[in-house]
C-alpha atoms as a PDB file:
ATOM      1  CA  UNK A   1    -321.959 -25.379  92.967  1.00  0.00           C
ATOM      2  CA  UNK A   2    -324.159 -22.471  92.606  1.00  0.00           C
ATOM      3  CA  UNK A   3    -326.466 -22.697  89.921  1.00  0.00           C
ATOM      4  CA  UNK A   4    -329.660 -20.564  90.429  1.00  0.00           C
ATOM      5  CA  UNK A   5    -331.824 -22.323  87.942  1.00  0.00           C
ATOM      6  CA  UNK A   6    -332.340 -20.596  84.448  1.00  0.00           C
ATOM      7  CA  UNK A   7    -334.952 -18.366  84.129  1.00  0.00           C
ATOM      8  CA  UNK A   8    -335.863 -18.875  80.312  1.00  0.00           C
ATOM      9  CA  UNK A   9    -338.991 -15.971  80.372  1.00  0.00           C
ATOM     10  CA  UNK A  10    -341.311 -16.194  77.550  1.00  0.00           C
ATOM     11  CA  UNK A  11    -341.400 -12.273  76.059  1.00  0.00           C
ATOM     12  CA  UNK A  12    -344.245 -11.001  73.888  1.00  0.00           C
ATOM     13  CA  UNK A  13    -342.072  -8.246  72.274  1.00  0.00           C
ATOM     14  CA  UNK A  14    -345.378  -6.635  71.483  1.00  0.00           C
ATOM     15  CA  UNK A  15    -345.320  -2.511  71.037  1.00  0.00           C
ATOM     16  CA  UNK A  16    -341.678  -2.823  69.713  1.00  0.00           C
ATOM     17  CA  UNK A  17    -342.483  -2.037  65.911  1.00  0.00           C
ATOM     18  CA  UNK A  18    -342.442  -3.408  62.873  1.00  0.00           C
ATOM     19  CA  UNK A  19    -339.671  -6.073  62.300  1.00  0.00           C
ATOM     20  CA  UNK A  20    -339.603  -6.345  59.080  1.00  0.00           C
ATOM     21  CA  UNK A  21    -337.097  -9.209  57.244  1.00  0.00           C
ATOM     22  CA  UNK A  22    -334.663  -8.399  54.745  1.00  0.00           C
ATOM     23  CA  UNK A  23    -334.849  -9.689  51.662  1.00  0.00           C
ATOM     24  CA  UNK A  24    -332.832 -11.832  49.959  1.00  0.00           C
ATOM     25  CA  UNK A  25    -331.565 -10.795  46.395  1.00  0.00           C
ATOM     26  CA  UNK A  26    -331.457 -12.593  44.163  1.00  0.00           C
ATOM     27  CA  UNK A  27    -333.654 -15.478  45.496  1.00  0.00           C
ATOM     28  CA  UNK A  28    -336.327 -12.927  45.668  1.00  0.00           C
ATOM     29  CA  UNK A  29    -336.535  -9.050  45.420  1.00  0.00           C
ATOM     30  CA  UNK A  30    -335.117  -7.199  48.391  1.00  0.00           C
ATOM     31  CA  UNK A  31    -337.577  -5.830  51.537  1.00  0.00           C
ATOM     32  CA  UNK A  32    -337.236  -3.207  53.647  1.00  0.00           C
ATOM     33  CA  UNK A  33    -336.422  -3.902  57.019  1.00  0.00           C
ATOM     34  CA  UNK A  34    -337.529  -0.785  59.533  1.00  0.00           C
ATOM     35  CA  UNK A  35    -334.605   0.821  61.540  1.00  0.00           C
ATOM     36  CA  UNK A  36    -333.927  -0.330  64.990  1.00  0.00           C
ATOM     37  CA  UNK A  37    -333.413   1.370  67.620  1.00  0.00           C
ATOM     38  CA  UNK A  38    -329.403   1.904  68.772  1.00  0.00           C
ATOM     39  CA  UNK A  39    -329.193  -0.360  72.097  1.00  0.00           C
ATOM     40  CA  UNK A  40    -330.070   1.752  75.485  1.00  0.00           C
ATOM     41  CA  UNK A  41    -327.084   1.003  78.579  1.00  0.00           C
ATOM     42  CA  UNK A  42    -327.629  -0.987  81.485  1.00  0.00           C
ATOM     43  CA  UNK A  43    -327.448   0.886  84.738  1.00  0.00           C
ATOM     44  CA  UNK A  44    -326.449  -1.913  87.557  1.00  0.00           C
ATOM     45  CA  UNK A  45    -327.364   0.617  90.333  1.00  0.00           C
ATOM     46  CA  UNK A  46    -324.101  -0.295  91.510  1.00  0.00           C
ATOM     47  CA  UNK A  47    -319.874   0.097  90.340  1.00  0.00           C
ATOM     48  CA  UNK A  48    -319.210  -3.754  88.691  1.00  0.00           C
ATOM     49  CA  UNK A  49    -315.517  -3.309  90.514  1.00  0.00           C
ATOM     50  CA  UNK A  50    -315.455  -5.366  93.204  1.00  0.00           C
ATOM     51  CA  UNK A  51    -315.078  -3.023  96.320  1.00  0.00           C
ATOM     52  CA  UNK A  52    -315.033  -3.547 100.124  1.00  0.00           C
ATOM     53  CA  UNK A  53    -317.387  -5.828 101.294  1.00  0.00           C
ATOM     54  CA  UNK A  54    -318.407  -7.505  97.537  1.00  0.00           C
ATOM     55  CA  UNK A  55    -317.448 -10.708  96.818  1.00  0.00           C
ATOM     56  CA  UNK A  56    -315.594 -11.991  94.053  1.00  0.00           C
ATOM     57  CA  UNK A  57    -314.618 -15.569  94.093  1.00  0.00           C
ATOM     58  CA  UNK A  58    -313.322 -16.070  90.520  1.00  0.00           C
ATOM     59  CA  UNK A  59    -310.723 -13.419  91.337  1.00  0.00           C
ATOM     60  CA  UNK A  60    -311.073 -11.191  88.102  1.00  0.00           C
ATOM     61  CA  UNK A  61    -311.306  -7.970  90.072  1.00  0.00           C
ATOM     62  CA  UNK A  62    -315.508  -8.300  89.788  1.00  0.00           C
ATOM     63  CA  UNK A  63    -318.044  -8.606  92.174  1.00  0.00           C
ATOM     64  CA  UNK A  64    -319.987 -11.947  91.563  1.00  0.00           C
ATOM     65  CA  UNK A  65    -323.551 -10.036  92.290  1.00  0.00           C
ATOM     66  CA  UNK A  66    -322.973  -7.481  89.747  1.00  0.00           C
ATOM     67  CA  UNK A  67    -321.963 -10.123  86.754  1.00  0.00           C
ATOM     68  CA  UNK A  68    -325.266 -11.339  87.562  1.00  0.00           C
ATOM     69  CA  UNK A  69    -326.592  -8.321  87.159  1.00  0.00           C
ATOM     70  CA  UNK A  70    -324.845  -7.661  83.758  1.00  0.00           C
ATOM     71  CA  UNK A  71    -325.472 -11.001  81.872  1.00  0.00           C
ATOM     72  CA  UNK A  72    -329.314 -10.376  82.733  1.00  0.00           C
ATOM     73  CA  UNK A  73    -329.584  -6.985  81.565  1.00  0.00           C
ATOM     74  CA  UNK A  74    -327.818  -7.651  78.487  1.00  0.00           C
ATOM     75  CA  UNK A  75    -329.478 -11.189  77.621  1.00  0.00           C
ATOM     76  CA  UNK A  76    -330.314 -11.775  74.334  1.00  0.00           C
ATOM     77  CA  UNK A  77    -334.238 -12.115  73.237  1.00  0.00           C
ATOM     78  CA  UNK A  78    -334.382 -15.212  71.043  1.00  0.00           C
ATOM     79  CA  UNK A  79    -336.846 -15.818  68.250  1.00  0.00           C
ATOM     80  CA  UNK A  80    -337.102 -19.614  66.676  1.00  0.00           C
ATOM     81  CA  UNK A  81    -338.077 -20.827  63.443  1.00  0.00           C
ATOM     82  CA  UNK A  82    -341.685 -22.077  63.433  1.00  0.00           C
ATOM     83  CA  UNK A  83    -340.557 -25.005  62.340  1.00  0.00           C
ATOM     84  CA  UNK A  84    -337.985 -25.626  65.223  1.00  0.00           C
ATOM     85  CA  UNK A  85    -337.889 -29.661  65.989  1.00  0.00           C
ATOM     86  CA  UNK A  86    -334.698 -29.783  68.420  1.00  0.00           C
ATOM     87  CA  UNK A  87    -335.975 -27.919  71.794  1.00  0.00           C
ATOM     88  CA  UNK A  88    -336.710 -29.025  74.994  1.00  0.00           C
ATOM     89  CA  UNK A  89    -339.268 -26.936  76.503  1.00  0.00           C
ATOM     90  CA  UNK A  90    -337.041 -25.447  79.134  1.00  0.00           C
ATOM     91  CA  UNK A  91    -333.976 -25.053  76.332  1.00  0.00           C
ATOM     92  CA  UNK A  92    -332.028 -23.922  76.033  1.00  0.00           C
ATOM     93  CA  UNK A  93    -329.994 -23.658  78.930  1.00  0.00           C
ATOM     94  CA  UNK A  94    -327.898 -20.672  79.494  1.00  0.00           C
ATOM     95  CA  UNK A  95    -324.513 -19.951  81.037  1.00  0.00           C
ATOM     96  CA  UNK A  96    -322.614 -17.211  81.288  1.00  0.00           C
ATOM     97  CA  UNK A  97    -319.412 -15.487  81.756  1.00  0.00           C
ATOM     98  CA  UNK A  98    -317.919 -11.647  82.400  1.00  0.00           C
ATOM     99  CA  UNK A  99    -314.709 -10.790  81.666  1.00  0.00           C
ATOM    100  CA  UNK A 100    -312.705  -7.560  81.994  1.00  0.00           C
ATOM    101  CA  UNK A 101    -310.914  -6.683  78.623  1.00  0.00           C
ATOM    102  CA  UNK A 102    -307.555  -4.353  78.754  1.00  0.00           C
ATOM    103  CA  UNK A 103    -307.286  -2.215  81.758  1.00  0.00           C
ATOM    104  CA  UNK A 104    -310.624  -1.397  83.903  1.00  0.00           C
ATOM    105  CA  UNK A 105    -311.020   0.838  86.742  1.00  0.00           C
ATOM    106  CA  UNK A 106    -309.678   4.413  87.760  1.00  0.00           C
ATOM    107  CA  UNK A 107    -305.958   3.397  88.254  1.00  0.00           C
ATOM    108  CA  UNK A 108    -306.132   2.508  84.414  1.00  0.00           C
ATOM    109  CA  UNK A 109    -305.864   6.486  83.888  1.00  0.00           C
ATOM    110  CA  UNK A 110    -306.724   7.431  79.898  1.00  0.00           C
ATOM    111  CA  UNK A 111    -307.645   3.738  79.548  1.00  0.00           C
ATOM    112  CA  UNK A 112    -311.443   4.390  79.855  1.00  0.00           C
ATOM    113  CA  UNK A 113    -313.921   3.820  78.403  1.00  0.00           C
ATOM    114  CA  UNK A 114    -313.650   0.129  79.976  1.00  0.00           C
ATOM    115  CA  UNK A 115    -314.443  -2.844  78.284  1.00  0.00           C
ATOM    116  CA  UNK A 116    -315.446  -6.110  79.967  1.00  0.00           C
ATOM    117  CA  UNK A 117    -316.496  -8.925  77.278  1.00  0.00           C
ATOM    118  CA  UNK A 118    -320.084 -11.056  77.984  1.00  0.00           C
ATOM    119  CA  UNK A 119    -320.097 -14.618  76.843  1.00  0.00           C
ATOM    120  CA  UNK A 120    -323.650 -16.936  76.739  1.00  0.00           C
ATOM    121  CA  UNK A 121    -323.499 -20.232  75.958  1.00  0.00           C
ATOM    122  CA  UNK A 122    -326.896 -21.565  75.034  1.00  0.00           C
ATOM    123  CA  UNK A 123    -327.257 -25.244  75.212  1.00  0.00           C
ATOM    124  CA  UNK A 124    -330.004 -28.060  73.851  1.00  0.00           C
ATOM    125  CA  UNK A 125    -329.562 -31.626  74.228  1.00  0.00           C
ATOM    126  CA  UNK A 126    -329.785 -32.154  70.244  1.00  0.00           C
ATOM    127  CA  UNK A 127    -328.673 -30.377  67.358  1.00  0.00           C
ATOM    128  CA  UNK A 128    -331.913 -31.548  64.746  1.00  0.00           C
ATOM    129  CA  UNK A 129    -329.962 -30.486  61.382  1.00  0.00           C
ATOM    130  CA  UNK A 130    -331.435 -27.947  59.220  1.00  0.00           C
ATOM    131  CA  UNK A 131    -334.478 -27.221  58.610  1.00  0.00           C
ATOM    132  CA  UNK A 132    -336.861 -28.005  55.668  1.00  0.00           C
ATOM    133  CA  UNK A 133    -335.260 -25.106  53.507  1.00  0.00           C
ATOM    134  CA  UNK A 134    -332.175 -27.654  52.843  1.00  0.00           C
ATOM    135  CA  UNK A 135    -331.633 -31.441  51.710  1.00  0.00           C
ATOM    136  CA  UNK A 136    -328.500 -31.165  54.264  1.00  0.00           C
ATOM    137  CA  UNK A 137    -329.219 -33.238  57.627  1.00  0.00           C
ATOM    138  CA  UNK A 138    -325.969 -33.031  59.991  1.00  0.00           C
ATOM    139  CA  UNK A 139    -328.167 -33.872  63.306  1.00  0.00           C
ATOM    140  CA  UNK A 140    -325.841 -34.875  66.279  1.00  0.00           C
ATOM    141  CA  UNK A 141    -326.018 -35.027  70.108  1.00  0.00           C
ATOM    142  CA  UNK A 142    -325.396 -31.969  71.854  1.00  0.00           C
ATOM    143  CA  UNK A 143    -325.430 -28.531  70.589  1.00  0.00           C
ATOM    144  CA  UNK A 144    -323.409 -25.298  72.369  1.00  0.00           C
ATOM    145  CA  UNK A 145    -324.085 -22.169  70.924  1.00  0.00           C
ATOM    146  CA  UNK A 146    -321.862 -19.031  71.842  1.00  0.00           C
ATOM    147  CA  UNK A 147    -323.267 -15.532  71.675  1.00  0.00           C
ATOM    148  CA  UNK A 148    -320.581 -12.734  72.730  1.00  0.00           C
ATOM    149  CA  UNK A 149    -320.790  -9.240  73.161  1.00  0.00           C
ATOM    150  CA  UNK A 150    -318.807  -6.200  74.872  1.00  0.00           C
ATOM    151  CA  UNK A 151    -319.994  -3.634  76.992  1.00  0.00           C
ATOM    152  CA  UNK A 152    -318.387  -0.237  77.894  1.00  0.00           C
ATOM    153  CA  UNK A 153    -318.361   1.727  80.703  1.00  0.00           C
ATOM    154  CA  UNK A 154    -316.852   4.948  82.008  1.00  0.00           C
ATOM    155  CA  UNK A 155    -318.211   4.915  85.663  1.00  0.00           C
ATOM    156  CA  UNK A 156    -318.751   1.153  86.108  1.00  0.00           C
ATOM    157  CA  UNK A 157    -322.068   1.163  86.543  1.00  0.00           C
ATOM    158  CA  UNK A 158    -323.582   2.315  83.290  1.00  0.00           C
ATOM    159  CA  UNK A 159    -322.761  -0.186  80.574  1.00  0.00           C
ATOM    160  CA  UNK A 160    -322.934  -0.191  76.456  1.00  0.00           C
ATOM    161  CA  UNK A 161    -323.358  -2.952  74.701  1.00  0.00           C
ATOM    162  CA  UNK A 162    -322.305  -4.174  71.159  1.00  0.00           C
ATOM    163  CA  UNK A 163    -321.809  -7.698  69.703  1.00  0.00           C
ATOM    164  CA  UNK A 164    -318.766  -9.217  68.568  1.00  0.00           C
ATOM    165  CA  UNK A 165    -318.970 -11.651  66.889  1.00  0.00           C
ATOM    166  CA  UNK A 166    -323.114 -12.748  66.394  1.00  0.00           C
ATOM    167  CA  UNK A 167    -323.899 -12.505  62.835  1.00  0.00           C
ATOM    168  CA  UNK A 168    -320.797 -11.875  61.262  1.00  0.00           C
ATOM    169  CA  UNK A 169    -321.321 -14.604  58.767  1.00  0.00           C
ATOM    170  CA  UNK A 170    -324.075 -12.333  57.131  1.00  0.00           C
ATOM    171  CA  UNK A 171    -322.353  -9.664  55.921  1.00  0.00           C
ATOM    172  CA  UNK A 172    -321.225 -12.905  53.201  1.00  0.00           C
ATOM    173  CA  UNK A 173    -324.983 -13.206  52.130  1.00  0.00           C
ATOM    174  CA  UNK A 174    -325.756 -10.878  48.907  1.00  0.00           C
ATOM    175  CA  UNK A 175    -328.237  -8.318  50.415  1.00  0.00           C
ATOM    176  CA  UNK A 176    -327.875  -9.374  54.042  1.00  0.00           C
ATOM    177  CA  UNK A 177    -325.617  -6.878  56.639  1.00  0.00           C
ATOM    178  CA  UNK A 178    -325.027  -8.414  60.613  1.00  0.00           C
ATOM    179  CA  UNK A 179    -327.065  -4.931  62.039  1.00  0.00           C
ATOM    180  CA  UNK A 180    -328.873  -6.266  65.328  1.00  0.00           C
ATOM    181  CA  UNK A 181    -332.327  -4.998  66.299  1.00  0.00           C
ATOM    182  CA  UNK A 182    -332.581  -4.205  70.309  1.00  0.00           C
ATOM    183  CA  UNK A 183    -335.048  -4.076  72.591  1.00  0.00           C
ATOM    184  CA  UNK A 184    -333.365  -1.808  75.160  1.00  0.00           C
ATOM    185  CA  UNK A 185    -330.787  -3.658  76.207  1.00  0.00           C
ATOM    186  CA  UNK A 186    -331.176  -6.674  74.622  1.00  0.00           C
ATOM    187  CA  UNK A 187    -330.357  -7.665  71.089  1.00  0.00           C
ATOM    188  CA  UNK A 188    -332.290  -9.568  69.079  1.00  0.00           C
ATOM    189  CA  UNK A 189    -331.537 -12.719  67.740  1.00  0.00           C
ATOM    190  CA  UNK A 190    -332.662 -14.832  65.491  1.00  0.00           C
ATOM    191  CA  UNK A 191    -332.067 -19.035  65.636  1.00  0.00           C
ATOM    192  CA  UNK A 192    -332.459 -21.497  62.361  1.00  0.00           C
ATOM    193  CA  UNK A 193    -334.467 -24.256  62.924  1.00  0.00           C
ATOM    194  CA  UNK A 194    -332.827 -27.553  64.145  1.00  0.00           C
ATOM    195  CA  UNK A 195    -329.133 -26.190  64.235  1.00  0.00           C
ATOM    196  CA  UNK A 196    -329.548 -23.000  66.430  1.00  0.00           C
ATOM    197  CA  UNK A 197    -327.584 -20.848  64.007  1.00  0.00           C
ATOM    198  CA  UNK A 198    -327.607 -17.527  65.623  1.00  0.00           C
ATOM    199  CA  UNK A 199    -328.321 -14.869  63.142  1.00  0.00           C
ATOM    200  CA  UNK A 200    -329.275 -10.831  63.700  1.00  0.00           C
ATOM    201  CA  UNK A 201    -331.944 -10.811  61.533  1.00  0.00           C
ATOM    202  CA  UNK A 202    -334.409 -13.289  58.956  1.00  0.00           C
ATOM    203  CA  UNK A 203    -332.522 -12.191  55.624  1.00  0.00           C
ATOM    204  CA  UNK A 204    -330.963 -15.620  55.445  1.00  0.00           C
ATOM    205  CA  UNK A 205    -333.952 -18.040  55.712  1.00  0.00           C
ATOM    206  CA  UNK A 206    -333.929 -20.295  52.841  1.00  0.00           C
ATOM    207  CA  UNK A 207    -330.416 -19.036  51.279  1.00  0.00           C
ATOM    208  CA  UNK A 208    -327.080 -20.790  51.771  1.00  0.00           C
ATOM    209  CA  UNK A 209    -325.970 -21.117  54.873  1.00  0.00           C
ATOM    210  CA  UNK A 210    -322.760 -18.921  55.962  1.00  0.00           C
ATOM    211  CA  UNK A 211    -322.146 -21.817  58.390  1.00  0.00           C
ATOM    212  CA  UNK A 212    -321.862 -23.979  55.931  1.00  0.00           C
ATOM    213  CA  UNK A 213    -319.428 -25.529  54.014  1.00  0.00           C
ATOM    214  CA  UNK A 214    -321.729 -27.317  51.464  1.00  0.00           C
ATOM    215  CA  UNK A 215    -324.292 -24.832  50.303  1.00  0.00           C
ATOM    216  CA  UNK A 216    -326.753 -26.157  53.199  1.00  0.00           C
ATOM    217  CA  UNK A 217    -329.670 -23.948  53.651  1.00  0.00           C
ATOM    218  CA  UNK A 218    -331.282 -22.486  56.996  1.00  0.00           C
ATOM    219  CA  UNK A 219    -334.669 -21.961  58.002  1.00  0.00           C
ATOM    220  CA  UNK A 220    -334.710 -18.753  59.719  1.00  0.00           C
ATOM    221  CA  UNK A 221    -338.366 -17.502  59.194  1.00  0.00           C
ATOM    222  CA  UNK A 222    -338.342 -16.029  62.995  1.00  0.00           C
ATOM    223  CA  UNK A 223    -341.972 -16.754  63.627  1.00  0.00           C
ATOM    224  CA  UNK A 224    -341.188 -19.046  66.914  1.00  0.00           C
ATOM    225  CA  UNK A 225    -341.398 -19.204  70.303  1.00  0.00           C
ATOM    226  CA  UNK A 226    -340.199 -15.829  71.370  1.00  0.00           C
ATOM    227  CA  UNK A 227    -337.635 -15.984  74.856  1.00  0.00           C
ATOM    228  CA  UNK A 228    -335.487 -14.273  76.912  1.00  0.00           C
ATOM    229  CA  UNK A 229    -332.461 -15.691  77.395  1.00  0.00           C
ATOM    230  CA  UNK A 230    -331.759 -14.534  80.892  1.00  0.00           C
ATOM    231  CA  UNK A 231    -328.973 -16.589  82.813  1.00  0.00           C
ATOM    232  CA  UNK A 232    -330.189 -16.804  86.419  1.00  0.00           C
ATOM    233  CA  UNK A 233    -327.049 -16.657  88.296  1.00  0.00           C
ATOM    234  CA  UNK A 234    -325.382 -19.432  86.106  1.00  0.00           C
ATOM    235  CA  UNK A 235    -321.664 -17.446  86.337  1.00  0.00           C
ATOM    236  CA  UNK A 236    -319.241 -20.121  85.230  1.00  0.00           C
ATOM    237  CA  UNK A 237    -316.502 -17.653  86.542  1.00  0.00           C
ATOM    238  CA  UNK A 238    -312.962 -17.388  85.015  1.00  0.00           C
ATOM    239  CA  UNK A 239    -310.633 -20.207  83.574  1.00  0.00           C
ATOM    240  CA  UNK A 240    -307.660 -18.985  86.342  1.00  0.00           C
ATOM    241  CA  UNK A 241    -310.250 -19.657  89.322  1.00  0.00           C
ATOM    242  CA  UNK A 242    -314.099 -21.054  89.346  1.00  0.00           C
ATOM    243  CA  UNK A 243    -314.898 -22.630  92.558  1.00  0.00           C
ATOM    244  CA  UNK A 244    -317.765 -25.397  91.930  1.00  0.00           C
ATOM    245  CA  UNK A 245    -319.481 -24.296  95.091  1.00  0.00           C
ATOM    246  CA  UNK A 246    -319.943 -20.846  93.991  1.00  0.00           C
ATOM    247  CA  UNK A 247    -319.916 -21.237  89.676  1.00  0.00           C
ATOM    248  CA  UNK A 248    -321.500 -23.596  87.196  1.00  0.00           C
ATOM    249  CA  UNK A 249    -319.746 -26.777  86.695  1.00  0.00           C
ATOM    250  CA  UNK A 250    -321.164 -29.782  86.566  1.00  0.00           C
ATOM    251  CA  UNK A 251    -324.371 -29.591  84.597  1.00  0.00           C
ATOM    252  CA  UNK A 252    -326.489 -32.601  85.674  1.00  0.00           C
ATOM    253  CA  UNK A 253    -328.950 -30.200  87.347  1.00  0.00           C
ATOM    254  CA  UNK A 254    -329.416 -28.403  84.332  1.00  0.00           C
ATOM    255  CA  UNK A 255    -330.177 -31.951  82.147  1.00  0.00           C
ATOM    256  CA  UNK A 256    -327.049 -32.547  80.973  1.00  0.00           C
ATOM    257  CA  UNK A 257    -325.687 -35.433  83.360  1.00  0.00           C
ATOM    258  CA  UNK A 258    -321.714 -35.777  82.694  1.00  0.00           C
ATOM    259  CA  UNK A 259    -321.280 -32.435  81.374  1.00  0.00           C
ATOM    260  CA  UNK A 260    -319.161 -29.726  82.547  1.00  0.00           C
ATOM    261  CA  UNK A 261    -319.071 -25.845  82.067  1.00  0.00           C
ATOM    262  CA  UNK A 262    -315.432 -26.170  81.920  1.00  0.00           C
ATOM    263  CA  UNK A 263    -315.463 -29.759  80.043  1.00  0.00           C
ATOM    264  CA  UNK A 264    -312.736 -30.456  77.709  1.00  0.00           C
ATOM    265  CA  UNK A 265    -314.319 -32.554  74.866  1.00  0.00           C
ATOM    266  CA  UNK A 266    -316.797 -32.070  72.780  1.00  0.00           C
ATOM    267  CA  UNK A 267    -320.312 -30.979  74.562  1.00  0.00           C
ATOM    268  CA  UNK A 268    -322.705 -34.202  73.422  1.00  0.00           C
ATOM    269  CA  UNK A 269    -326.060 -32.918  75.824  1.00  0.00           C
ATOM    270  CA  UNK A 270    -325.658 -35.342  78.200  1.00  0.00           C
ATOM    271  CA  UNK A 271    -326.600 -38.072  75.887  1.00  0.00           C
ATOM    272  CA  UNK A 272    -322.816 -40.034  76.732  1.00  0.00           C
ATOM    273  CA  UNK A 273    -322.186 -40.732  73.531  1.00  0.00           C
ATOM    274  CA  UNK A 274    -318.851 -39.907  71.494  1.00  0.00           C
ATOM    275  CA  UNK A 275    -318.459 -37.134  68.949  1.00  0.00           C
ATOM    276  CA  UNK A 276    -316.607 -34.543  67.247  1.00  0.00           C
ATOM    277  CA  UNK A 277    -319.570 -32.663  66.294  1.00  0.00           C
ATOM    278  CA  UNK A 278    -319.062 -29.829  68.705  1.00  0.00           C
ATOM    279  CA  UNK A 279    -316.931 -27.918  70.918  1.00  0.00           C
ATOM    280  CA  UNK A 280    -315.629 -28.070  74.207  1.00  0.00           C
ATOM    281  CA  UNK A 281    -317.465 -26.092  76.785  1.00  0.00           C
ATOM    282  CA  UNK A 282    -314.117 -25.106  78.144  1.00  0.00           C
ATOM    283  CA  UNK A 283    -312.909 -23.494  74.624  1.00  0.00           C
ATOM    284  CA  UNK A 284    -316.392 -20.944  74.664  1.00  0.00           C
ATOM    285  CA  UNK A 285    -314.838 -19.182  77.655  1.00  0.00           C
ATOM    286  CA  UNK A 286    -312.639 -16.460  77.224  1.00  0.00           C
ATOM    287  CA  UNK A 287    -308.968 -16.043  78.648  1.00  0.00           C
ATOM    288  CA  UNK A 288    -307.479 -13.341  77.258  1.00  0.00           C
ATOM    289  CA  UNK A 289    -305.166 -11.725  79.693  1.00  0.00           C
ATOM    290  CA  UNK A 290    -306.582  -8.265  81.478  1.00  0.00           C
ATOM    291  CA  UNK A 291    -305.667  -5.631  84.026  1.00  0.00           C
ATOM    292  CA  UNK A 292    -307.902  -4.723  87.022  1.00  0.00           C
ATOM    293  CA  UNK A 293    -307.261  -0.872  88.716  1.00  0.00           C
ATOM    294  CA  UNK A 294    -309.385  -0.474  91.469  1.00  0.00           C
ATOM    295  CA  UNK A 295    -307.567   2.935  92.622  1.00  0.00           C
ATOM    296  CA  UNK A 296    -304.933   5.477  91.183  1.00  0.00           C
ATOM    297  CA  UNK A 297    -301.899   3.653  92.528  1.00  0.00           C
ATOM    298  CA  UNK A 298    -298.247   2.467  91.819  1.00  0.00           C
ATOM    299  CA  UNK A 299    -298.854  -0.266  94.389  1.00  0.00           C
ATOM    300  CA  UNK A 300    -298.801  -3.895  92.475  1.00  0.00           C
ATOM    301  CA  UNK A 301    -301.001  -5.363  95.146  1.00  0.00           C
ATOM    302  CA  UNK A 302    -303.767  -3.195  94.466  1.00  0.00           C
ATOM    303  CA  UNK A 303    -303.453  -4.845  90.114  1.00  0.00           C
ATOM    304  CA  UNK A 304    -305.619  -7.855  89.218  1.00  0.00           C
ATOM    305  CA  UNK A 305    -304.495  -9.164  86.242  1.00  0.00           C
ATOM    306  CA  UNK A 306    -305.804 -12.604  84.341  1.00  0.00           C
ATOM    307  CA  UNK A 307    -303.146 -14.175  82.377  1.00  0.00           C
ATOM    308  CA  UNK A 308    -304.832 -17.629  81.926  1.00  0.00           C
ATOM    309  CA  UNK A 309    -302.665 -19.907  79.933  1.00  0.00           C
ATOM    310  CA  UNK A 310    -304.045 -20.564  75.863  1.00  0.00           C
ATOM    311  CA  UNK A 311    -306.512 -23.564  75.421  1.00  0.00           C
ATOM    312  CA  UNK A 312    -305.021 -26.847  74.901  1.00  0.00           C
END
């Protein structure tokens, strides 16, 4: 198994600007939040199309040392509650995986711009419930966090990104929208104390919770520890083929003995206990099917295509 160890860098974020929370009407009367800046690309320095020579063991039509490449420029920068009570100094943990989305590559023809889709798991042993801005609780074992976002290209090299799905729930909150800040590359995200909601900005902190199903509140006053989020070679590869000697799999290493990247129950941290409090590691990675077109050609043989069966 190749796991490179995770590189979880502190960041300063200094010189960025004012980031300024939204308010949240009508709790309290509405701020002004200062415009970010659109996201800048990520230039690999290289095509992410696998091409003579590269190496791509998970078969998707990718070279292995450019994913790596990809899921570290594009990591997200993560800003904690100050009241955060359910992290391990080195948590959390990050995996990855890159996917290609439709067709990708010159054989594709009007296809571009290409699309491959960039999944990060971020995982802590506990979840610690919310945070002091709620009577809820809901602590359990294990928590698994998914951030997801897609990144075009029309050379293969230079790459947009844009979340997917990451704050979503907001746009439910009166006077809250789901508009990420960036810091070049990366977005910015914000996490609730004790359950690791992922949110794109502090508008929520002390409202109801959008992940909630109870009126719960979250404490997302995003004046934490401040980290990058930058997978170091922890490629779980795709659901048709991940090798354990070259992806993520078993996660002892990482401190979470008995776990799996590609586990099918619920992720518990390690802690070998039951529960139904989470998902499956194996139902965070994506499998939608894809085409791969190296080269303008009618040959078959020259296609990758992932058709991975649907989670079961």
């Amino acid at each position: 198994m190749r796991i490179a160890g995770i590189i979880l860098a502190a960041v300063s974020l200094l010189g960025v600007g004012a980031w300024v929370a939204r308010g949240a009407a009508p709790v309290r009367a509405a701020r002004t939040r200062v415009a970010a800046p659109a996201p800048a690309p990520a230039d690999l320095g290289r095509s992410l199309l696998a091409g003579s020579g590269d190496v791509d063991h998970d078969g998707d039509g990718l070279a292995d040392e450019a994913e790596d490449r990809l899921a570290t420029a594009l990591a997200p920068y993560l800003v904690f509650d100050s009241r955060e009570m359910a992290r391990r100094p080195a948590e959390p943990r990050v995996l990855f995986q890159v996917r290609p989305r439709g067709c990708l590559g010159p054989g594709c023809g009007e296809a571009a711009p290409w699309t491959v889709l960039v999944t990060y798991a971020l995982l802590f042993r506990r979840d610690g419930g919310y945070g002091p801005a709620s009577w809820c609780r809901n602590a359990h074992p294990g928590d698994n966090e998914e951030f997801v976002l897609e990144a075009t290209s029309t050379d293969g090299r230079v790459w947009w990104p844009r979340p997917t799905r990451l704050g979503l729930p907001e746009a439910h909150v009166r006077g809250c929208t789901s508009a990420l800040e960036w810091q070049g590359s990366h977005a910015v995200v914000y996490l609730s104390a004790g359950k690791h909601h992922t949110y794109a900005s502090t508008c929520v902190d002390s409202q109801r919770s959008p992940y909630s199903r109870w009126g719960c509140r979250d404490s997302v006053d995003g004046r934490g520890a401040r980290l990058l989020a930058a997978p170091g070679g922890a490629n779980v590869g795709e659901p048709e083929a991940h090798p354990a000697e070259h992806f993520a799999g078993p996660l002892d290493v990482l401190g979470f003995p008995g776990e799996d990247a590609w586990g099918p129950t619920p992720f518990v941290g390690g802690l070998r206990v039951r529960s139904r409090m989470t998902s499956s590691m194996r139902s965070l990675w994506a499998r939608h099917p894809y085409e791969v077109r190296p080269e303008v050609s009618t040959d078959h043989r020259t296609v990758t295509q992932g058709l991975a069966p649907p989670t079961r």
